[in-house]
PDB file of N, CA and C in Angstrom:
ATOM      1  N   UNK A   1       0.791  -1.202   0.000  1.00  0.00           N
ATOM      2  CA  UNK A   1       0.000   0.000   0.000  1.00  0.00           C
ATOM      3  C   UNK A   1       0.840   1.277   0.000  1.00  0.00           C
ATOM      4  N   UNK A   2       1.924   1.659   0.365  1.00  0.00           N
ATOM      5  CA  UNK A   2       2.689   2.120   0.052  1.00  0.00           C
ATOM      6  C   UNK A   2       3.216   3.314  -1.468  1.00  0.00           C
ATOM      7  N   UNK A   3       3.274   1.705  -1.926  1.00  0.00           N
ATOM      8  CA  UNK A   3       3.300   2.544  -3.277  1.00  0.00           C
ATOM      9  C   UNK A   3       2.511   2.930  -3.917  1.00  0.00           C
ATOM     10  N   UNK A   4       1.542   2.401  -3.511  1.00  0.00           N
ATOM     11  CA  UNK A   4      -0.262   2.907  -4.300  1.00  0.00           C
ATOM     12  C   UNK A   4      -0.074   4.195  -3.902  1.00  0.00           C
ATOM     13  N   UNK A   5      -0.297   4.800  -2.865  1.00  0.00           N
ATOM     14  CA  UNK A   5      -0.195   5.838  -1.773  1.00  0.00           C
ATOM     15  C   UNK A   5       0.726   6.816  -2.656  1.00  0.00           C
ATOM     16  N   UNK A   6       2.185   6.548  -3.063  1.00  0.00           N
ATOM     17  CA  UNK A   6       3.211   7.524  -3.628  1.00  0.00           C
ATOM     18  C   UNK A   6       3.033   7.285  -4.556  1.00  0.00           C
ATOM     19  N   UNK A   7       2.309   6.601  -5.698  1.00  0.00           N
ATOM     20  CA  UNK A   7       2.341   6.776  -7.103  1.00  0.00           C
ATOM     21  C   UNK A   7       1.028   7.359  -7.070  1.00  0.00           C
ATOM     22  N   UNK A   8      -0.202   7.480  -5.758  1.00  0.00           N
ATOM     23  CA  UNK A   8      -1.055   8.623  -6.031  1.00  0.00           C
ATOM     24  C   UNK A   8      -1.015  10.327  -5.820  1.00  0.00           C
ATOM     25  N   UNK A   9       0.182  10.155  -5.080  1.00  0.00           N
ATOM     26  CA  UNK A   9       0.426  11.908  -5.113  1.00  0.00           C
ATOM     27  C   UNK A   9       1.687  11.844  -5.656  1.00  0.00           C
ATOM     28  N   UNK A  10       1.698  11.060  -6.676  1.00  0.00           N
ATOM     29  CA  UNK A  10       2.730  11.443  -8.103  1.00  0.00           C
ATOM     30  C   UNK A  10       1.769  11.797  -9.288  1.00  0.00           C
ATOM     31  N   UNK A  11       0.230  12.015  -8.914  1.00  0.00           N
ATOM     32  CA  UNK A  11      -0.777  12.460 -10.177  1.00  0.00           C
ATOM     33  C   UNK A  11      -1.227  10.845 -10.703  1.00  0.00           C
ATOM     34  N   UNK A  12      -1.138   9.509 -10.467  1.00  0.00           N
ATOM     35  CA  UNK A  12      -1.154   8.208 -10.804  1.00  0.00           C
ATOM     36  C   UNK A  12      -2.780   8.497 -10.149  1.00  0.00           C
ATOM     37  N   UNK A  13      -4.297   8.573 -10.624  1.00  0.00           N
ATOM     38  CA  UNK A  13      -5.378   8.485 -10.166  1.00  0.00           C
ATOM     39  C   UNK A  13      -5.613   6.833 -10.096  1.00  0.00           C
ATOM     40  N   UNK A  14      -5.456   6.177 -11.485  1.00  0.00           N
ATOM     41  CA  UNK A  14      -5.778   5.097 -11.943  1.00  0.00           C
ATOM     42  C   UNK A  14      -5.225   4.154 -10.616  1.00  0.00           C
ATOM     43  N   UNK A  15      -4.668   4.228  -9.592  1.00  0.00           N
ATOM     44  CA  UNK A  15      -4.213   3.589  -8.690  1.00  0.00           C
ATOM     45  C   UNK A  15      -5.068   3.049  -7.937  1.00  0.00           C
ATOM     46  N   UNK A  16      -5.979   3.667  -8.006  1.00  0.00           N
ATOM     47  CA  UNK A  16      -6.970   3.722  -6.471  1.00  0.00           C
ATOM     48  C   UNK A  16      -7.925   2.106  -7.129  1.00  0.00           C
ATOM     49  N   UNK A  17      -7.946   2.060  -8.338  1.00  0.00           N
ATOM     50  CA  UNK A  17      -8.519   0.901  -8.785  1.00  0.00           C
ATOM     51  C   UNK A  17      -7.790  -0.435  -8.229  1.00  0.00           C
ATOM     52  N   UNK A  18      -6.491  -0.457  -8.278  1.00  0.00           N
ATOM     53  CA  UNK A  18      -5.570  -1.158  -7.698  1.00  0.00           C
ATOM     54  C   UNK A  18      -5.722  -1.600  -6.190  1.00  0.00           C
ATOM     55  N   UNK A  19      -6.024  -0.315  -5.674  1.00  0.00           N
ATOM     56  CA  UNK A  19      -5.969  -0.470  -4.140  1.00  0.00           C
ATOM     57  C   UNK A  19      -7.695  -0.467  -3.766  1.00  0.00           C
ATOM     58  N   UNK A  20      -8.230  -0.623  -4.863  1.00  0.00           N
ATOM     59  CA  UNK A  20      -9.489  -1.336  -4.103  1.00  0.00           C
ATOM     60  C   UNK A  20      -9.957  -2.872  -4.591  1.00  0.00           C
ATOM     61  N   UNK A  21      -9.101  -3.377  -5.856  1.00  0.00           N
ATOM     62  CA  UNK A  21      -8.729  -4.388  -5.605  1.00  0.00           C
ATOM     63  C   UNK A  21      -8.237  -5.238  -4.248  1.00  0.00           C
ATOM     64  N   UNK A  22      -7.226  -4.550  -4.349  1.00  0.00           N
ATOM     65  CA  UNK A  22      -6.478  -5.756  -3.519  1.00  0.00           C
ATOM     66  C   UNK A  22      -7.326  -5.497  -1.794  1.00  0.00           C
ATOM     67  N   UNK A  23      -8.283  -4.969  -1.643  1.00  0.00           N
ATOM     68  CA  UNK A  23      -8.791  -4.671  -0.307  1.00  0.00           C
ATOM     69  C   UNK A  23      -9.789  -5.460  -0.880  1.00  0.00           C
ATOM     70  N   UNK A  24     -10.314  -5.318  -2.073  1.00  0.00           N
ATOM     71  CA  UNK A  24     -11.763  -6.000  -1.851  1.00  0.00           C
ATOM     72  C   UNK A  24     -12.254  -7.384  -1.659  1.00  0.00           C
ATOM     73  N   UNK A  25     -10.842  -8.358  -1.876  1.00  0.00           N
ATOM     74  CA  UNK A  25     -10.867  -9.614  -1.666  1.00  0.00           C
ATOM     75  C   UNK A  25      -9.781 -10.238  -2.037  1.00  0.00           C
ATOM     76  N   UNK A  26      -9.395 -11.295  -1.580  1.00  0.00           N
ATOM     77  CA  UNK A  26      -7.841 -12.094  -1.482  1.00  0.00           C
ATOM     78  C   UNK A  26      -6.742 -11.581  -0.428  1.00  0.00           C
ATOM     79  N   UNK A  27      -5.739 -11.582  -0.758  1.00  0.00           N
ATOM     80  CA  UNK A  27      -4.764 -11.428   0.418  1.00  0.00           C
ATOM     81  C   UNK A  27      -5.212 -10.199   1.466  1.00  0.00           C
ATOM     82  N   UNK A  28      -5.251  -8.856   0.808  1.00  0.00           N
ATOM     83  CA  UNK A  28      -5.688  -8.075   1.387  1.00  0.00           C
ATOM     84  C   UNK A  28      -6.906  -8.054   1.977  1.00  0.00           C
ATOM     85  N   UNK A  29      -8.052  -8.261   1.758  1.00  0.00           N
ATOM     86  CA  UNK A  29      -8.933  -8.264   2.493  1.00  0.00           C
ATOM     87  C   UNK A  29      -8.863  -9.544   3.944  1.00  0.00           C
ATOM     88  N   UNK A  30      -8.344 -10.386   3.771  1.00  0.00           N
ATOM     89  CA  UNK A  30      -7.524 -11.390   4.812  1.00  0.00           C
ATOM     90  C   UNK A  30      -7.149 -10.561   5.882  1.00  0.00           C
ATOM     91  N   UNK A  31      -5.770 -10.381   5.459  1.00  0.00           N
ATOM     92  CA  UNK A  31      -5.005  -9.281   5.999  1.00  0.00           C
ATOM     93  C   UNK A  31      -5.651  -8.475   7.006  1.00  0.00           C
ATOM     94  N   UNK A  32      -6.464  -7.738   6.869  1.00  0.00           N
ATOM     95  CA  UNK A  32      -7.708  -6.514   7.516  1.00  0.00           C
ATOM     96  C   UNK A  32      -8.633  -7.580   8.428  1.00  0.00           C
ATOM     97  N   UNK A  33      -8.820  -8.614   7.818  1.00  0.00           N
ATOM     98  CA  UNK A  33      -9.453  -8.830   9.051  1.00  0.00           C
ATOM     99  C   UNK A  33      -8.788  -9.876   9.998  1.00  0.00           C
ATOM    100  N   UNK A  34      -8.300 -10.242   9.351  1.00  0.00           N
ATOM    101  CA  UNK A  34      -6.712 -10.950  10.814  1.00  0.00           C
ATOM    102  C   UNK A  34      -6.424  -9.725  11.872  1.00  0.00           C
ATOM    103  N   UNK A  35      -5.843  -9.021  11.375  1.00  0.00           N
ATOM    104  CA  UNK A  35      -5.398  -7.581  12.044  1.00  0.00           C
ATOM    105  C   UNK A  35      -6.371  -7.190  12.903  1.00  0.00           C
ATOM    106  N   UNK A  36      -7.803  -7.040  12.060  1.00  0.00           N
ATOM    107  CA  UNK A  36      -8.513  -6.449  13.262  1.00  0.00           C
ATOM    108  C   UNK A  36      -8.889  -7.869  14.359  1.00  0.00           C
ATOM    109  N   UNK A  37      -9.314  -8.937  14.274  1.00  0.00           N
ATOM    110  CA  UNK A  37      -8.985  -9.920  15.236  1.00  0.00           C
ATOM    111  C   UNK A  37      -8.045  -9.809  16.333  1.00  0.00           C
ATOM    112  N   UNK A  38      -6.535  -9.590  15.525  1.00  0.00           N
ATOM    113  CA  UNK A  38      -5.455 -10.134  16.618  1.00  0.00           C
ATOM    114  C   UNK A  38      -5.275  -8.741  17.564  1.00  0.00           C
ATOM    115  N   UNK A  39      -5.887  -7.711  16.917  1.00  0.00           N
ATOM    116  CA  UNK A  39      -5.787  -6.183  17.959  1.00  0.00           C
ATOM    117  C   UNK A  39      -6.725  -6.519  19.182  1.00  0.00           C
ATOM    118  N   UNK A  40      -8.231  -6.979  18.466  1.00  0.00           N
ATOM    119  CA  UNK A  40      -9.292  -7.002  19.619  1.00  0.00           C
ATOM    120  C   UNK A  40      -8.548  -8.530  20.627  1.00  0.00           C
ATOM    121  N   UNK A  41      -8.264  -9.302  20.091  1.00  0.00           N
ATOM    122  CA  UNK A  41      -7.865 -10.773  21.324  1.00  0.00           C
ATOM    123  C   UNK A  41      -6.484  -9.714  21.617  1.00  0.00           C
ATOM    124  N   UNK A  42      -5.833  -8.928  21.372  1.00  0.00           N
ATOM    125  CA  UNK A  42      -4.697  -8.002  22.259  1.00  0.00           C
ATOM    126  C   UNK A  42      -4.892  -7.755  22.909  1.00  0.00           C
ATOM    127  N   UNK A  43      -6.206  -6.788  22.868  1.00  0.00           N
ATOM    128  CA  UNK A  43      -6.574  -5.478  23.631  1.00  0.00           C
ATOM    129  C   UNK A  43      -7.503  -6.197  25.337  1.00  0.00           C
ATOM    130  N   UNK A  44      -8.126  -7.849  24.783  1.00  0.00           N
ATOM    131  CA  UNK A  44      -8.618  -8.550  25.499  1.00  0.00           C
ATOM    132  C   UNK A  44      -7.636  -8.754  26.874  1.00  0.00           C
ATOM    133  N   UNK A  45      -6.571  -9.670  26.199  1.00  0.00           N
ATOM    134  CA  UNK A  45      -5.302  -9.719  26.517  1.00  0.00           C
ATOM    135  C   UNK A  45      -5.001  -8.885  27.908  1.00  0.00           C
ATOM    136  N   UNK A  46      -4.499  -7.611  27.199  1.00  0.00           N
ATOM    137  CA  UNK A  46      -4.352  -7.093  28.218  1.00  0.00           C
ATOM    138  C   UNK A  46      -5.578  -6.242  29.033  1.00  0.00           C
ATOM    139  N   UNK A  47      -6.326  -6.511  28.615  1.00  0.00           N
ATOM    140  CA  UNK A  47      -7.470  -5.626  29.482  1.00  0.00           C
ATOM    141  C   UNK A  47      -7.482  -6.530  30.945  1.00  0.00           C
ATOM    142  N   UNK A  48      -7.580  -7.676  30.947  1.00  0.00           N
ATOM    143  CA  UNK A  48      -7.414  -9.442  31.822  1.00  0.00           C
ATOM    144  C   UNK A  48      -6.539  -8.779  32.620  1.00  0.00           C
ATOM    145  N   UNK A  49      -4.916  -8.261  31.875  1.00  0.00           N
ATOM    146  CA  UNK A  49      -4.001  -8.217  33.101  1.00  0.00           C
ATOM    147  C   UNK A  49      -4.270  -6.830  33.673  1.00  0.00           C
ATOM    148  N   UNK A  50      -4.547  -6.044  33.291  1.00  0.00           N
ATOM    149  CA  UNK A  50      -5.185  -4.621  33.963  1.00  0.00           C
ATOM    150  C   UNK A  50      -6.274  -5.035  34.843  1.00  0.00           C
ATOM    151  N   UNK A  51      -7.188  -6.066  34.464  1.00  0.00           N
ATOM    152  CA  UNK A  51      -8.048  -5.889  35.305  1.00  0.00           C
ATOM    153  C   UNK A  51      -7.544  -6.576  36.800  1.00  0.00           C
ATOM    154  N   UNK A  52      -6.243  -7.473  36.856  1.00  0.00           N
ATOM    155  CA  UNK A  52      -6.159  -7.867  38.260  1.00  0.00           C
ATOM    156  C   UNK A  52      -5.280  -6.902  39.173  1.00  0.00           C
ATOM    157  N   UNK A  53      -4.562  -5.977  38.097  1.00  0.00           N
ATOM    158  CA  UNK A  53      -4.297  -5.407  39.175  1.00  0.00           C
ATOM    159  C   UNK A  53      -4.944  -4.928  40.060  1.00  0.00           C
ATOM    160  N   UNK A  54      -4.442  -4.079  41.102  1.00  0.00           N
ATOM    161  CA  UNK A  54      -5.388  -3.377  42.070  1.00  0.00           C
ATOM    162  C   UNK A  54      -4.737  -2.021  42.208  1.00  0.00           C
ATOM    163  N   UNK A  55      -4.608  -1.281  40.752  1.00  0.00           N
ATOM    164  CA  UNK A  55      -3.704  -0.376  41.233  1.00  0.00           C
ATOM    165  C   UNK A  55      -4.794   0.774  40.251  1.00  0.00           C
ATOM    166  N   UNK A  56      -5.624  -0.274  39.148  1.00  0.00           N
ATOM    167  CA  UNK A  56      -6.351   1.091  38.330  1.00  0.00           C
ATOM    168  C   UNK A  56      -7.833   0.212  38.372  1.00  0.00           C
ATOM    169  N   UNK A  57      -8.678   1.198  38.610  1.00  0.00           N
ATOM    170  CA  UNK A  57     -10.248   1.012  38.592  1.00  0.00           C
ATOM    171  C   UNK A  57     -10.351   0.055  37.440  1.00  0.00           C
ATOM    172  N   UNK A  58     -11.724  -0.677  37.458  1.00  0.00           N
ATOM    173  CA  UNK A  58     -11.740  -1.809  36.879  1.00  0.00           C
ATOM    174  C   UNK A  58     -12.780  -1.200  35.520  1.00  0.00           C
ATOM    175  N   UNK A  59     -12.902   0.198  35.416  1.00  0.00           N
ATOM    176  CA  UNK A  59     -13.651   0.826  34.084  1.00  0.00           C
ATOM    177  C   UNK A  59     -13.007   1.016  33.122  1.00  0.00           C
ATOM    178  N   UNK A  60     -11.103   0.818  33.321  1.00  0.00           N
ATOM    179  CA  UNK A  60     -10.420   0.825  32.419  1.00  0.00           C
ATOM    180  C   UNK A  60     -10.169   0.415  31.401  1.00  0.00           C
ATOM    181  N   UNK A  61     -10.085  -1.208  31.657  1.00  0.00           N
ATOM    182  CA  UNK A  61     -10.027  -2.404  31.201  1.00  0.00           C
ATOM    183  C   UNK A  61     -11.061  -2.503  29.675  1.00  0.00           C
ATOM    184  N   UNK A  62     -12.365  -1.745  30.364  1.00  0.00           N
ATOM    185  CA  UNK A  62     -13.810  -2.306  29.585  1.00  0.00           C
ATOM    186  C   UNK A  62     -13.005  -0.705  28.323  1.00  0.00           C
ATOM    187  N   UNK A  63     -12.809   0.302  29.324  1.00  0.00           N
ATOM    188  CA  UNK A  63     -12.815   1.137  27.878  1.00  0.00           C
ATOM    189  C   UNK A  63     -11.658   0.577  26.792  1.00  0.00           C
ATOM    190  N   UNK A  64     -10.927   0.181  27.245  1.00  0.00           N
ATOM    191  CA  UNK A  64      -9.858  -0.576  26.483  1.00  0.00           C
ATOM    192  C   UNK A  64     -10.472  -1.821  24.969  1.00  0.00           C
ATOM    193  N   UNK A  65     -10.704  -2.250  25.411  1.00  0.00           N
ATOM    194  CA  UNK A  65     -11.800  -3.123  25.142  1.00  0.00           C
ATOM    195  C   UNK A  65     -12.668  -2.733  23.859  1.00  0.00           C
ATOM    196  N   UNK A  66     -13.555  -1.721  24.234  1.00  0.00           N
ATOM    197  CA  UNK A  66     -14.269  -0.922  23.250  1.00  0.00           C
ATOM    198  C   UNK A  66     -13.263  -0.347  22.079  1.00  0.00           C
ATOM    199  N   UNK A  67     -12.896   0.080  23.000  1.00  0.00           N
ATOM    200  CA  UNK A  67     -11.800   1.388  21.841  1.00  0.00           C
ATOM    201  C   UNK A  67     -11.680   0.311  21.022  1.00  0.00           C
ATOM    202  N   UNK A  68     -10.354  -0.848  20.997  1.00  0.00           N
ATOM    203  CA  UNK A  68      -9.923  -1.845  20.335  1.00  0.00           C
ATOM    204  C   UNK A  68     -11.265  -2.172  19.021  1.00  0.00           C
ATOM    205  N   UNK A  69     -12.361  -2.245  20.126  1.00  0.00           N
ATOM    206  CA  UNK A  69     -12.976  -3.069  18.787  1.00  0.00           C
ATOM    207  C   UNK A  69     -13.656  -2.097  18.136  1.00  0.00           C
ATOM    208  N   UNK A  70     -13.845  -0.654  18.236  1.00  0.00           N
ATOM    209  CA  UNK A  70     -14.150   0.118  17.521  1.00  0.00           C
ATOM    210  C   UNK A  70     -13.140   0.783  16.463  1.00  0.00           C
ATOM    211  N   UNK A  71     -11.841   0.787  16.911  1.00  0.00           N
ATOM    212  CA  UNK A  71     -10.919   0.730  15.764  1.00  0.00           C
ATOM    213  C   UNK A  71     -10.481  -0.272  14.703  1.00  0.00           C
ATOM    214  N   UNK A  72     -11.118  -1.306  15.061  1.00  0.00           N
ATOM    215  CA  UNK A  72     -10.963  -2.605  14.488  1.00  0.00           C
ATOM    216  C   UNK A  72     -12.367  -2.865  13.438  1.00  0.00           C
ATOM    217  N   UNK A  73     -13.427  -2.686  14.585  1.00  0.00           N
ATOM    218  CA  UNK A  73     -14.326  -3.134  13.252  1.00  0.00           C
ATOM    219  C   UNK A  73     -15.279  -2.215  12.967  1.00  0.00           C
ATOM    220  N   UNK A  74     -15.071  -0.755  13.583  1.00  0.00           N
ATOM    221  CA  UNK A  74     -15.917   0.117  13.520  1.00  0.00           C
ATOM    222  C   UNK A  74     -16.021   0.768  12.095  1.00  0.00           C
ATOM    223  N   UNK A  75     -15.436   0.572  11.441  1.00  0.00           N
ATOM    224  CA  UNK A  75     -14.757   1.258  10.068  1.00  0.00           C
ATOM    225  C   UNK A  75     -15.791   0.426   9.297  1.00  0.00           C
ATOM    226  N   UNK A  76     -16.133  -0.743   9.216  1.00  0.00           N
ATOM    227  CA  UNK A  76     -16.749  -1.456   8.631  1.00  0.00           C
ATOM    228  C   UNK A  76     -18.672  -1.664   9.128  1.00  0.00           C
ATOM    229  N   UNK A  77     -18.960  -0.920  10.677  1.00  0.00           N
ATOM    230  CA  UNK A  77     -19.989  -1.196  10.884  1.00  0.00           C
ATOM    231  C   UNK A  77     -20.534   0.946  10.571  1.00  0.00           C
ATOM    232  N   UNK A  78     -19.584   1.787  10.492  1.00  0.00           N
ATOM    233  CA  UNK A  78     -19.817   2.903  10.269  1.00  0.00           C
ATOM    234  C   UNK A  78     -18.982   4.129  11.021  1.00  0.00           C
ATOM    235  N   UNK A  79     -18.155   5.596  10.538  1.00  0.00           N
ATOM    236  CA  UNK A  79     -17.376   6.274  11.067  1.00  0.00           C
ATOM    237  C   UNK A  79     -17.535   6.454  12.083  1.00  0.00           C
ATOM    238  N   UNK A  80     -18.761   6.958  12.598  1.00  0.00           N
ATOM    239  CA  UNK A  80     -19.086   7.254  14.132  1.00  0.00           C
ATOM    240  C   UNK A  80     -18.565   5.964  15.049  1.00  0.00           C
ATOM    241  N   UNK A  81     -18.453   5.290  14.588  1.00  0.00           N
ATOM    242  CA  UNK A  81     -18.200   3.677  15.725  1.00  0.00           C
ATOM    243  C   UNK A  81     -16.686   3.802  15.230  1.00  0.00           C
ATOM    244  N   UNK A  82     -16.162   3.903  14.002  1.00  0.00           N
ATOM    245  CA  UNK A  82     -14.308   4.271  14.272  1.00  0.00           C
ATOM    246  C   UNK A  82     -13.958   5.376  15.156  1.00  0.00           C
ATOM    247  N   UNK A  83     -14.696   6.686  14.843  1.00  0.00           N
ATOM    248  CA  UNK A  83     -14.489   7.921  15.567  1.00  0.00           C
ATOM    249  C   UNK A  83     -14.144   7.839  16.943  1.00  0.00           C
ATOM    250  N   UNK A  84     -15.684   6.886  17.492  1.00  0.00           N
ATOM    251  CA  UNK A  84     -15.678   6.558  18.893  1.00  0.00           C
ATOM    252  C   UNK A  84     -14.598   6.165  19.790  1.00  0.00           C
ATOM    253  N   UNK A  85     -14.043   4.904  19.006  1.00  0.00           N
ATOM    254  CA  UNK A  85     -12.706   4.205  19.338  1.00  0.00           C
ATOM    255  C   UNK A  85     -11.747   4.892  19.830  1.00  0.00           C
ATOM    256  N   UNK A  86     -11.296   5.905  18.589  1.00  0.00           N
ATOM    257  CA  UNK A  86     -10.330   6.781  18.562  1.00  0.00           C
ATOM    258  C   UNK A  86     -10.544   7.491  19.904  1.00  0.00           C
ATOM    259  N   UNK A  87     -11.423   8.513  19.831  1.00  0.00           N
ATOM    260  CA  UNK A  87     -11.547   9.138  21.181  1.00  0.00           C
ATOM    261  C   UNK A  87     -11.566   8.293  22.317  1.00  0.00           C
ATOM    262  N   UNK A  88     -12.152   6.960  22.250  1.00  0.00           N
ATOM    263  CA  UNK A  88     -12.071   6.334  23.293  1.00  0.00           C
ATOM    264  C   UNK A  88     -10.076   5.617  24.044  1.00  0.00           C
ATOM    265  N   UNK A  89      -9.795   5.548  23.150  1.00  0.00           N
ATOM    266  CA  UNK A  89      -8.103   5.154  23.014  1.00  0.00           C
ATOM    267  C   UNK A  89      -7.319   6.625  23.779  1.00  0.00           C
ATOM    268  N   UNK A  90      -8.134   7.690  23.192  1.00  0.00           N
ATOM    269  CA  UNK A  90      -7.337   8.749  23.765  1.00  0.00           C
ATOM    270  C   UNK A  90      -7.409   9.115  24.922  1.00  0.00           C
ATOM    271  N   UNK A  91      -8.940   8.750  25.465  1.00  0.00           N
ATOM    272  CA  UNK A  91      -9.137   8.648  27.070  1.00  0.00           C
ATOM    273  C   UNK A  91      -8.423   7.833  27.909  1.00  0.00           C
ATOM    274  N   UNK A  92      -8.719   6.653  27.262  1.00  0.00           N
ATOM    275  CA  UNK A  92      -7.737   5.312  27.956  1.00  0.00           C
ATOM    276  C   UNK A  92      -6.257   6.193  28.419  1.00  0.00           C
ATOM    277  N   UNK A  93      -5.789   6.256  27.263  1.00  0.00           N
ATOM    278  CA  UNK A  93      -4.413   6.513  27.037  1.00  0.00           C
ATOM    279  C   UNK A  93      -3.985   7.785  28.578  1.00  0.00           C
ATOM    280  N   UNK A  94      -4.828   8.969  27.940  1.00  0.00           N
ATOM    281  CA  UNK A  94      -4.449   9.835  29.220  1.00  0.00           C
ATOM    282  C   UNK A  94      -4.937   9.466  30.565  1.00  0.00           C
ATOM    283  N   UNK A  95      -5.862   8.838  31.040  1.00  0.00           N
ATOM    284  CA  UNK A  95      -6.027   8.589  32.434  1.00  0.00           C
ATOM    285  C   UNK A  95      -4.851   7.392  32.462  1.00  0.00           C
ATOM    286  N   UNK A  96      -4.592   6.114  31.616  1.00  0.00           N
ATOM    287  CA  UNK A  96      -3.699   5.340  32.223  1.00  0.00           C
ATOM    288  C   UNK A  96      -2.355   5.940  32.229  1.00  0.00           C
ATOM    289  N   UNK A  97      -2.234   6.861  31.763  1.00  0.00           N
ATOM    290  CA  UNK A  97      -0.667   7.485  31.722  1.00  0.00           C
ATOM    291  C   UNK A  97      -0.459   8.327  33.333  1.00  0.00           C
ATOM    292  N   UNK A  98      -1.734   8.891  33.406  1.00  0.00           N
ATOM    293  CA  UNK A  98      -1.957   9.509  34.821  1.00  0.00           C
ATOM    294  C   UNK A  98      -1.705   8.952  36.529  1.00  0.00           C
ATOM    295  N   UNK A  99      -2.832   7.245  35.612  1.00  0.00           N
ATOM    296  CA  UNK A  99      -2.344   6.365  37.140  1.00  0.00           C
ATOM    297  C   UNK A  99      -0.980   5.777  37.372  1.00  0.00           C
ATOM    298  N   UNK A 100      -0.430   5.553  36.126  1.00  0.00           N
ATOM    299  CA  UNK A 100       0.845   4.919  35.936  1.00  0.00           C
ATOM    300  C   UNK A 100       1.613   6.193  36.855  1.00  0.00           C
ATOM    301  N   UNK A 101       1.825   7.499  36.122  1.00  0.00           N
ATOM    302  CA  UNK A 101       2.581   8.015  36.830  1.00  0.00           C
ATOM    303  C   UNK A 101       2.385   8.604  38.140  1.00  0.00           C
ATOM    304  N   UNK A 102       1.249   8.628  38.611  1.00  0.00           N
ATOM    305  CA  UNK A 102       1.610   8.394  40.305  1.00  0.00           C
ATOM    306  C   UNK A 102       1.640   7.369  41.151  1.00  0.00           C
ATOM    307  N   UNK A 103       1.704   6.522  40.260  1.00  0.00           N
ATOM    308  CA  UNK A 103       1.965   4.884  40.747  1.00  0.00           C
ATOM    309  C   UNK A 103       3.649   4.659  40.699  1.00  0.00           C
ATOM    310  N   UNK A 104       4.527   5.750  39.703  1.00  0.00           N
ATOM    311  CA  UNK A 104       5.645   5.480  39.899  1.00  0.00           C
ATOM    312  C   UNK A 104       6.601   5.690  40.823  1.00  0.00           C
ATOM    313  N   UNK A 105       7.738   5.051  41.273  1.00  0.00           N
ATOM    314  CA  UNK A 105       8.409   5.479  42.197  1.00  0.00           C
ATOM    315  C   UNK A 105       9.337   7.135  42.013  1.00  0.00           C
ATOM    316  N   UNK A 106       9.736   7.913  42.915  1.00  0.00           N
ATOM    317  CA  UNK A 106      10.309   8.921  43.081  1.00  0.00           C
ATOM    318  C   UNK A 106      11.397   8.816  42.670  1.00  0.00           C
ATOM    319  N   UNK A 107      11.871   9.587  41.776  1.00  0.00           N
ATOM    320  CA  UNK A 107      13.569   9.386  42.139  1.00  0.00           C
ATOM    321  C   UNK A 107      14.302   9.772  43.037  1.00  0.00           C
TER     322      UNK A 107
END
């Protein structure tokens, strides 16, 4: 995808036929949905080990969770459900960065 990408802002339009090929079925379309699978059993993953700690509320875990599968398969069920993800990842992200760092030791 790559080069689809730089031979389309080399003026190459006819590309995009290419790259909806190879998304619309066979390797690539595979591909996309492996990916979004192995993100959501990730995001599962670790949501499990977040949830035993006892160091971050257990609402974390679930937003984790969401986000994952709204970046994963939200794209395909409609933008507002990718959108969601996104913002939801960015919440995750800043409150767990928050507990982490007053969970860390002093220097």
């Amino acid at each position: 995808m790559p080069v689809v990408g730089k031979l389309y802002l080399e003026g190459n339009a006819d590309v995009i036929k290419v790259a909806e090929l190879t998304l619309s079925s066979g390797t690539g379309f595979f591909y996309l949905i492996a990916s979004a699978f192995a993100l959501t059993l990730g995001a599962v993953l670790f949501a499990i080990a977040m949830w035993k700690t006892n160091n971050l509320p257990h609402w974390l875990p679930v937003i984790y969770v969401v986000q994952a599968f709204g970046l994963s398969f939200g794209a395909s069920i409609g933008y507002p459900f990718e959108m969601t993800g996104g913002i939801l990842l960015l919440v995750f992200s800043f409150i767990f960065g928050m507990k982490m760092w007053a969970h860390s030791p002093s220097p």
